[in-house]
Structures are given as C-alpha cells and as structure tokens.
Protein backbone atom coordinates (compact mmCIF):
# COMPACT_ATOMS: atom_id res chain seq x y z
CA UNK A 1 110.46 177.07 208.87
CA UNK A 2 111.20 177.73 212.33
CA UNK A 3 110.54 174.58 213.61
CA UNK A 4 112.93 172.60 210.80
CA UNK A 5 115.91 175.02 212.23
CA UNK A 6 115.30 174.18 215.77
CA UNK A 7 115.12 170.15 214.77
CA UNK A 8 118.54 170.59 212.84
CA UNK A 9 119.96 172.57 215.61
CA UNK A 10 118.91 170.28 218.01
CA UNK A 11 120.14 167.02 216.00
CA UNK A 12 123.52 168.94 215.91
CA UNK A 13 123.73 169.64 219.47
CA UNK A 14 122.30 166.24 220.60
CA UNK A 15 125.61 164.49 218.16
CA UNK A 16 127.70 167.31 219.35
CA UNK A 17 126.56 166.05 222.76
CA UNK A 18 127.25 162.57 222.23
CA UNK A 19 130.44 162.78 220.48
CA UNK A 20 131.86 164.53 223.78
CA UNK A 21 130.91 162.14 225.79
CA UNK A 22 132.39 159.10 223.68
CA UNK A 23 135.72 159.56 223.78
CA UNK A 24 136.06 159.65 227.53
CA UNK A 25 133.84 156.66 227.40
CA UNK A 26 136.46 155.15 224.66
CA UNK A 27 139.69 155.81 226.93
CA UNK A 28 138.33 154.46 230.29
CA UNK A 29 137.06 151.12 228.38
CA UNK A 30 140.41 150.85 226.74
CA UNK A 31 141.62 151.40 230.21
CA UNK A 32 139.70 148.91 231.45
CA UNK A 33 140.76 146.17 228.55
CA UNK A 34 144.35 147.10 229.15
CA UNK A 35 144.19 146.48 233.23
CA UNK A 36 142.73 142.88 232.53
CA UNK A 37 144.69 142.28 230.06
CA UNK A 38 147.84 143.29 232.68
CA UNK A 39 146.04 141.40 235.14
CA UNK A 40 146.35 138.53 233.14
CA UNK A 41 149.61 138.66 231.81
CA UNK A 42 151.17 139.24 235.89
CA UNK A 43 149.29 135.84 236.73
CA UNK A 44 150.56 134.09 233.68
CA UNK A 45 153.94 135.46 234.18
CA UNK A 46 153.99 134.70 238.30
CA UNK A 47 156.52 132.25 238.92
CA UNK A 48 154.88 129.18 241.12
CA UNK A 49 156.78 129.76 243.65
CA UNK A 50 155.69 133.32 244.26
CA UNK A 51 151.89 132.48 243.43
CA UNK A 52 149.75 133.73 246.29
CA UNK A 53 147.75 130.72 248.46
CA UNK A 54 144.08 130.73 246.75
CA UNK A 55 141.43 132.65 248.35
CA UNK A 56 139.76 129.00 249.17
CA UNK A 57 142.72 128.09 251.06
CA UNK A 58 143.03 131.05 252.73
CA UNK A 59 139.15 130.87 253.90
CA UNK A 60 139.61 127.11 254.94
CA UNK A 61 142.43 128.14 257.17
CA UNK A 62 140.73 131.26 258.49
CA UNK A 63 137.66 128.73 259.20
CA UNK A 64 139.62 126.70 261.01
CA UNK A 65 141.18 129.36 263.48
CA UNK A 66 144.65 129.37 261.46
CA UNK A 67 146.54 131.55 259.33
CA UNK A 68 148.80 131.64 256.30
CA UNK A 69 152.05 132.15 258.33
CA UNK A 70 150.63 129.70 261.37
CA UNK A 71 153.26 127.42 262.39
CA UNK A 72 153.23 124.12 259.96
CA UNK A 73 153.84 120.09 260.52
CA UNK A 74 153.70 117.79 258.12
CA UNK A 75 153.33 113.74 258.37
CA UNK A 76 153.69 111.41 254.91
CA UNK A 77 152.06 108.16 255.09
CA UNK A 78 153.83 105.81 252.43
CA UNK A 79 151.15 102.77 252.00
CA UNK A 80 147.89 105.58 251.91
CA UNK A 81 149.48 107.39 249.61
CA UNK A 82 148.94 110.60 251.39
CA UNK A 83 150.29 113.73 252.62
CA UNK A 84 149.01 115.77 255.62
CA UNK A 85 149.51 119.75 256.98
CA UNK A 86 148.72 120.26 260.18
CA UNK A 87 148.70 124.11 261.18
CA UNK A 88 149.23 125.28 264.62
CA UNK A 89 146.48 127.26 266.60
CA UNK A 90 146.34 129.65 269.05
CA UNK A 91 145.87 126.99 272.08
CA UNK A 92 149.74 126.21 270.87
CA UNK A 93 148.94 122.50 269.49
CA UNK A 94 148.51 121.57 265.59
CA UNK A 95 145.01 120.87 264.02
CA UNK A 96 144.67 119.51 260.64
CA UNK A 97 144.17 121.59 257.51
CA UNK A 98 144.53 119.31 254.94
CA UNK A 99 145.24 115.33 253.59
CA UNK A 100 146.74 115.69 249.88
CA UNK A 101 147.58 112.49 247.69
CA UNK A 102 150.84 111.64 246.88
CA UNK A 103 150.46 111.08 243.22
CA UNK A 104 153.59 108.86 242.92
CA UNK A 105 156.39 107.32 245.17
CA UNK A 106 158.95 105.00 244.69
CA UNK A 107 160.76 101.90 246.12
CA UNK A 108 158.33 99.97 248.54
CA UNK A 109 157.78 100.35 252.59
CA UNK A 110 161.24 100.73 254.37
CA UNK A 111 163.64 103.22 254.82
CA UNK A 112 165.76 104.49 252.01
CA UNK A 113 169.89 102.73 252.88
CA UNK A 114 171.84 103.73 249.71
CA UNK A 115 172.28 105.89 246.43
CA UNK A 116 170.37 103.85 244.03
CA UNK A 117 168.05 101.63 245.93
CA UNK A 118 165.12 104.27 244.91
CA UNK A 119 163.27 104.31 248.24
CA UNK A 120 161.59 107.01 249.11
CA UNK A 121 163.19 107.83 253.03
CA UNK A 122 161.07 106.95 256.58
CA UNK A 123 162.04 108.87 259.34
CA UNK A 124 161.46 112.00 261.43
CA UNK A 125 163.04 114.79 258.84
CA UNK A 126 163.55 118.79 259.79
CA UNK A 127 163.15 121.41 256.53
CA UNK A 128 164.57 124.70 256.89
CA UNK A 129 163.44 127.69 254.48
CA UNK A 130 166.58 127.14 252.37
CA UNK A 131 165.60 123.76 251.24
CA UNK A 132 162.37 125.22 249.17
CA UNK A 133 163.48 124.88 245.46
CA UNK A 134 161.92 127.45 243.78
CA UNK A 135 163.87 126.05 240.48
CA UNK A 136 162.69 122.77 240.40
CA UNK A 137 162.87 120.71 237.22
CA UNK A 138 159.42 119.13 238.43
CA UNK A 139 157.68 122.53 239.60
CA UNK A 140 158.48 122.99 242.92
CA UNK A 141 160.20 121.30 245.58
CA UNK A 142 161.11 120.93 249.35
CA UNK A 143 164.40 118.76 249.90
CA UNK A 144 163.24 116.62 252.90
CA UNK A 145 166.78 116.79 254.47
CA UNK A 146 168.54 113.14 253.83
CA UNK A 147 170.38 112.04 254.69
CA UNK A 148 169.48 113.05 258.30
CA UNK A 149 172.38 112.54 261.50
CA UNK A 150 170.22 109.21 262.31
CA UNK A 151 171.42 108.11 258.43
CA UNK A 152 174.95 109.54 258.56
CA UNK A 153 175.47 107.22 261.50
CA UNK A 154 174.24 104.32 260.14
CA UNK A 155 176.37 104.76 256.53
CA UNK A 156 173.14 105.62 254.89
CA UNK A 157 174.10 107.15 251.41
CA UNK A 158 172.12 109.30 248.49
CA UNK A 159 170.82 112.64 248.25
CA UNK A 160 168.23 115.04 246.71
CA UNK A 161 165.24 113.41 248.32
CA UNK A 162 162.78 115.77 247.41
CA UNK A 163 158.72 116.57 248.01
CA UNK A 164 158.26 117.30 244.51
CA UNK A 165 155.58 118.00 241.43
CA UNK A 166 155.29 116.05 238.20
CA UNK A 167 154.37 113.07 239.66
CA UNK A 168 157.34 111.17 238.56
CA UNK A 169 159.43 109.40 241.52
CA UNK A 170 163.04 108.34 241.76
CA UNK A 171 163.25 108.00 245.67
CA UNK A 172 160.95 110.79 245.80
CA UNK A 173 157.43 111.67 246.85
CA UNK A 174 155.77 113.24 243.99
CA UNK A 175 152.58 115.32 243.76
CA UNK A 176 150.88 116.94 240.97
CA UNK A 177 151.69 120.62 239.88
CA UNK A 178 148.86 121.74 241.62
CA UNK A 179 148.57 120.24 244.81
CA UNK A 180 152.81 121.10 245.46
CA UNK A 181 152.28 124.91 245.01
CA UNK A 182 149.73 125.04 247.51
CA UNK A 183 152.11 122.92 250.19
CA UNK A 184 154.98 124.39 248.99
CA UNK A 185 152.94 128.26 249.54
CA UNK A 186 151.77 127.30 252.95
CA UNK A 187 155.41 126.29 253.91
CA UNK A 188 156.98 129.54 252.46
CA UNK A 189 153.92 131.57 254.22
CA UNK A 190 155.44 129.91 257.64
CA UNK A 191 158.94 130.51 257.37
CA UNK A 192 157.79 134.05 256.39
CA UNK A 193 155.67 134.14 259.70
CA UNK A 194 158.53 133.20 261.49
CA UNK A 195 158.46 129.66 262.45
CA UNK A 196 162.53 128.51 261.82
CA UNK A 197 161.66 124.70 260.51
CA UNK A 198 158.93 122.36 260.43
CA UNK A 199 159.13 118.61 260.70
CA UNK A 200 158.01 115.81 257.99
CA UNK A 201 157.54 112.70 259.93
CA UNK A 202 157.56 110.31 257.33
CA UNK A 203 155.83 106.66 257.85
CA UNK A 204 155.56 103.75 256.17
CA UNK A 205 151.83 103.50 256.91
CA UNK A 206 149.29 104.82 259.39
CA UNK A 207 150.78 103.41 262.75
CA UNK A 208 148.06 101.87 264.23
CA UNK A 209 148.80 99.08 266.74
CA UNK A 210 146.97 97.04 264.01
CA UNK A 211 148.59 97.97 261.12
CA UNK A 212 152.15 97.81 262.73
CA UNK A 213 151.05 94.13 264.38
CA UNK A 214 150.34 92.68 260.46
CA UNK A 215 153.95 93.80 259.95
CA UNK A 216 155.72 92.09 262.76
CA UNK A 217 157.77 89.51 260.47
CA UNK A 218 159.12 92.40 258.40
CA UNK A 219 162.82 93.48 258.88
CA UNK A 220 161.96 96.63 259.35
CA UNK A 221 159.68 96.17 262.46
CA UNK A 222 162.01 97.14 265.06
CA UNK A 223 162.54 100.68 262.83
CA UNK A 224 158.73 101.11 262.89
CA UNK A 225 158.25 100.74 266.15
CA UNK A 226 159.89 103.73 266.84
CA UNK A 227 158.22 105.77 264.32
CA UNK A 228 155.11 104.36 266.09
CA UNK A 229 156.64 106.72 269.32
CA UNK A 230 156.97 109.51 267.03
CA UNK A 231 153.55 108.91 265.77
CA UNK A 232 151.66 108.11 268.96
CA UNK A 233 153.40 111.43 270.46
CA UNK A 234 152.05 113.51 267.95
CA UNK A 235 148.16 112.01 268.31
CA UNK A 236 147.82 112.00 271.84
CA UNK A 237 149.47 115.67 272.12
CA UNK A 238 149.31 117.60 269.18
CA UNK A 239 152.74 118.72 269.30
CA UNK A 240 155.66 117.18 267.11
CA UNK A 241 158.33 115.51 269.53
CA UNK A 242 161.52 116.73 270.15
CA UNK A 243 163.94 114.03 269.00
CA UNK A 244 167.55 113.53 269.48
CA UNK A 245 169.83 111.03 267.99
CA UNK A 246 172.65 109.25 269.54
CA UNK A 247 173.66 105.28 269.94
CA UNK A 248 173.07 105.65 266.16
CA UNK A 249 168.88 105.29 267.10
CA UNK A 250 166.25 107.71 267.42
CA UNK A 251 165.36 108.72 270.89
CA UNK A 252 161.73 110.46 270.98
CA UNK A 253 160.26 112.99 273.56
CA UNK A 254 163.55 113.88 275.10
CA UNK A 255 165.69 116.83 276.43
CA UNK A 256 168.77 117.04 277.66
CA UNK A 257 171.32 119.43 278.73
CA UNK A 258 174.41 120.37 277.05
CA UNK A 259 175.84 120.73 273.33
CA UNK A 260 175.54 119.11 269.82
CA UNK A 261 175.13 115.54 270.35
CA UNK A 262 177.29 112.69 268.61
CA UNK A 263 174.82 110.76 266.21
CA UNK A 264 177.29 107.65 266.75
CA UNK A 265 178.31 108.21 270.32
CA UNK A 266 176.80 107.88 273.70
CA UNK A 267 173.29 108.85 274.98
CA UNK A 268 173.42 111.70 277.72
CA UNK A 269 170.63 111.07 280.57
CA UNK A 270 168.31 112.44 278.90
CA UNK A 271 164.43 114.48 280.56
CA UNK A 272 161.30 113.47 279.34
CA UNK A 273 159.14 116.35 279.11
CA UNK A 274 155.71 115.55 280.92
CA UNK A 275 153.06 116.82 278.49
CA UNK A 276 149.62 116.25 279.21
CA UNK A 277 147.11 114.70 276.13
CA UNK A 278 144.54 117.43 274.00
CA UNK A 279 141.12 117.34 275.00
CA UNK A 280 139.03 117.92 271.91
CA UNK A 281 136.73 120.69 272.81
CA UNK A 282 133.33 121.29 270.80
CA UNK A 283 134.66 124.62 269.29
CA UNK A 284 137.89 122.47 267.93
CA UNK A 285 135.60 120.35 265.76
CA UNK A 286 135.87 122.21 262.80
CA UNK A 287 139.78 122.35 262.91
CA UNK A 288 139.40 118.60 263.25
CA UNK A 289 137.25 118.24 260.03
CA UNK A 290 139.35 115.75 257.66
CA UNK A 291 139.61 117.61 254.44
CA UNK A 292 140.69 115.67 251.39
CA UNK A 293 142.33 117.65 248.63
CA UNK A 294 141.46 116.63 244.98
CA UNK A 295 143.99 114.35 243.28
CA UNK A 296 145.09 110.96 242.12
CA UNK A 297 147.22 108.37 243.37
CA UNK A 298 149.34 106.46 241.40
CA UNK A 299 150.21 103.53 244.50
CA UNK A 300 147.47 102.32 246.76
CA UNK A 301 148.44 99.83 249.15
CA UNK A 302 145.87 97.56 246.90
CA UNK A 303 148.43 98.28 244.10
CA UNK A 304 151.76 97.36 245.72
CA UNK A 305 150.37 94.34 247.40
CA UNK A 306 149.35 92.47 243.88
CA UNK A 307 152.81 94.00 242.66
CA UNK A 308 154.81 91.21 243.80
CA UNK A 309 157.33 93.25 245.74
CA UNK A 310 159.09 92.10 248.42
CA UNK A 311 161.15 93.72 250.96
CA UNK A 312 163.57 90.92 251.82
CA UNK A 313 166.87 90.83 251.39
CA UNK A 314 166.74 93.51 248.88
CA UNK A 315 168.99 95.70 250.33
CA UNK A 316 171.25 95.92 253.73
CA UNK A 317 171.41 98.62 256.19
CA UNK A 318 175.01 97.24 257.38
CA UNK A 319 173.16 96.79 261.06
CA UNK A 320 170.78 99.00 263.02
CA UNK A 321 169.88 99.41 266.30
CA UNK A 322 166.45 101.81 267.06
CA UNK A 323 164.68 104.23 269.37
CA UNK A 324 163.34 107.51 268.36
CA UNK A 325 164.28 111.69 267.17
CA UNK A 326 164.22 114.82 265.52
CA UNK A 327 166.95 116.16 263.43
CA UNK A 328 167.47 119.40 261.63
CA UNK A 329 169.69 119.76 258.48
CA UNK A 330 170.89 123.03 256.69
CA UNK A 331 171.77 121.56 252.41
CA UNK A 332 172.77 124.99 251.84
CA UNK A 333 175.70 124.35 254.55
CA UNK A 334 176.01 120.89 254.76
CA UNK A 335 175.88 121.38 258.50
CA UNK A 336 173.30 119.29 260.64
CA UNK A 337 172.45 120.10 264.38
CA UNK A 338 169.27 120.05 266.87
CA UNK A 339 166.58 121.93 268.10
C-alpha cells in the first residue's frame, strides 16, 4: 500500500515536473520561429539596393588583399560581352576582382552619336555616387555619364545610358538581376569608403594590337586608337589615366595647370606624368586570378558577326578629330568638370 502511494506521488511530481519545464521550452521555441521568421521577412523586404555584398564576395575580396569600400575601376568590353571590377590595393594600383557578362547590349561596335541610334556609348566615362539609381525600372542602375564633355563637343545627343539589370538593352549595357546588385553593392560600398568617382572605360573590344589591326578599315579606327592609350595605360600601370578633353579629342595621361578646360577650345601644354610599369610580384598572384562570374550572354562576337550588321554609313558623327581623356559628370546638376 505504501509503495502504490509513493508510485502515484512520484508520477504526479515527475508530470508536475515536466509541465514546468514545458512552457519555458514552448516560449523560447516560439521565440525562435518568430526570429526566423523576422529574419526572413527583413531579407525579403530589403530593397536591392540596400542588400549587403554576399559573404562569398566579401571572402573573395578579403582573399585578394581588398575590401568592400577599396577604391573601384571598371572597364566594359563591347565584342566579349563582358564587364570587369578592378579593386584597388594597398600598393595603390588596381587588381582584378571580377569579369561579369553583359547579358545584353545594343547597337553594334562604335560609339553612340545621337538620340535614337541605340548604341551602347565607347569612351572613358566618370560615375559619381549620385548616378546609382536605386529606383530603377530594370533593378538597379548606374547612369554611365553621357553624354560626356568629349560628346558635348562633338554634338553628340541622347541620354540615360545606363549599366542596368533585366537584360533588356536600348543603348544600354544590361546584366541580369543578380550579377547588377553585386556591381552596383561594390560601387555603393566605395563611395561609402570614400573614393569620390570611379571610371568605366568602355571599349569596343579587348585592345590588343591584334584585335585593333583586323579593324583598321573601320571608320571608327582613328577613335579606337585612342581608347587603345587609355587601355594600354591602364595594363602596363594599374592605375586609370587621368584624361582631359580639349580640341574636341581625348588627350590621355596628362596634367596641366590651371582651371576647367574648354571641351571645344584649345589644348594647354599639357605634363605627362612619368609613371613607372607594375611588376607582378609572387604574393600578387592571387589578386591576379581571373574570376568569371556566372551568367549568360546574349551577344558574342560569334553572334554579331553572322548578324549581318554593318557599321558603315549608318550613322554620322558630323566630323571628329581624336586623342585621349577622362571626364567627370554630375546628372543630378547637369554640371561636368575634371579631376
């Protein structure tokens, strides 16, 4: 009889036990169900703009002796199909982080000349932080600045020339959703760290003295040649060019003393600044690794070869005369200048 009490008394105690314990147990799991389920809802509801650079980003650059807000250049190659950020280091010159596709352009090779002629521009471009568009109708964008002074001299009309998402082109370079949030993240990370604008050399292929030599009947030759200065600055230093424009041309690698320069008037006597060329040291190697960022491509240079289109005649620049430069534009003021 004894023993059947002190079973039922210690059932009772043993539920008694258990019962206090499961309702803390039942609040800290509902808790935890309600924090993920917050968790999830702030990530769905972050705007693309604000989203945070992915942790495998942020390795890569760490990997590759960069940061988030390191200083950022960025070259577009129109015939590859392909897009390029280059961070800078501590040794002061840019290494590259990453190649991503360009899933759609329009137009064909050449400089864009007026509203309507749907080329995608070519030339040495400056992007300030207040030509990020957040609002994008496709995703995000980064206004590339046309037209630049170089184009205001020559008569060069249109506007809205956008890196873009969606992968739908008008005189654009388009990338998928995913691939323009992480460019447009690692240019808003740089203005954040400081860095006032960035460059966008943009080229109508990989300037090779081979590639440039199979277009030596096209038009546009004399134009590409002095994107090829531009280009071959920027390989054998590591360091975008300064560029000026006056003469209505380009002038690459210069300095000069003085004021705002007239895009349509008269060189000054300009400096060259004497640089001297990058070694590439064994520890650089990995900041040197090519990495390829997952994505398709709409135009190969396969594609607009058997597409019959020609670049004759198609459109006039009203006359042009060349050399090489850098110029900056504000679209929030309309204003352009140098730096």
């Amino acid at each position: 009889m004894v023993l059947i009490i002190s079973r039922r008394e210690d059932s009772r105690s043993n539920g008694i036990e258990r019962r206090r314990w499961a309702a803390p147990i039942a609040v800290a799991l509902l808790g935890a169900a309600l924090l993920a389920g917050c968790v999830g809802m702030d990530t769905a509801e972050t705007p693309p703009a604000s989203k945070p650079l992915a942790k495998e980003t942020v390795a890569l650059l760490l990997n590759k002796g960069m940061t988030p807000q390191s200083p950022m250049f960025v070259r577009i190659f129109k015939q590859e199909s392909e897009l390029e950020v280059w961070k800078q280091r501590d040794d002061g010159v840019f290494h590259h982080f990453k190649t991503y596709p360009i899933c759609n352009w329009s137009g064909d090779l050449g400089p864009k000349v007026q509203q309507g002629d749907r080329q995608a521009p070519e030339g040495f471009y400056t992007i300030r932080e207040g030509q990020l568009n957040p609002n994008s109708q496709f995703h995000l964008a980064f206004n590339v600045g046309f037209p630049n002074p170089y184009d205001r001299s020559l008569g060069r009309t249109g506007a809205a020339l956008m890196v873009h998402g969606n992968c739908k082109s008008a005189g654009c370079y388009a990338m998928t959703d995913a691939l323009i949030e992480e460019i447009y993240a690692l240019a808003r990370e740089s203005f954040k760290g400081g860095q006032e604008s960035f460059q966008v050399h943009a080229m109508p292929f990989r300037m090779t003295d081979a590639k440039l030599a199979q277009h030596k009947a096209d038009k546009w030759y004399p134009f590409w040649q002095v994107l090829k200065q531009g280009y071959d600055h920027f390989d054998t230093y590591r360091v975008p060019p300064a560029v000026a424009v006056c003469e209505k041309r380009y002038v690459v690698n210069v300095s000069y003393a003085g004021g705002k320069l007239d895009p349509a008037g008269p060189c000054p006597e300009f400096v060259r600044p004497q640089l001297s060329p990058v070694p590439l040291l064994p520890q650089q190697q990995v900041a040197e690794k090519i990495d390829m960022a997952p994505g398709k491509k709409t135009r190969t240079a396969e594609s607009i070869a058997s597409s019959g289109e020609t670049r004759s005649g198609l459109f006039s620049s009203g006359g042009f005369a060349f050399s090489s430069g850098r110029a900056s534009s504000d679209i929030s003021t309309g204003g352009f200048g140098f730096r």
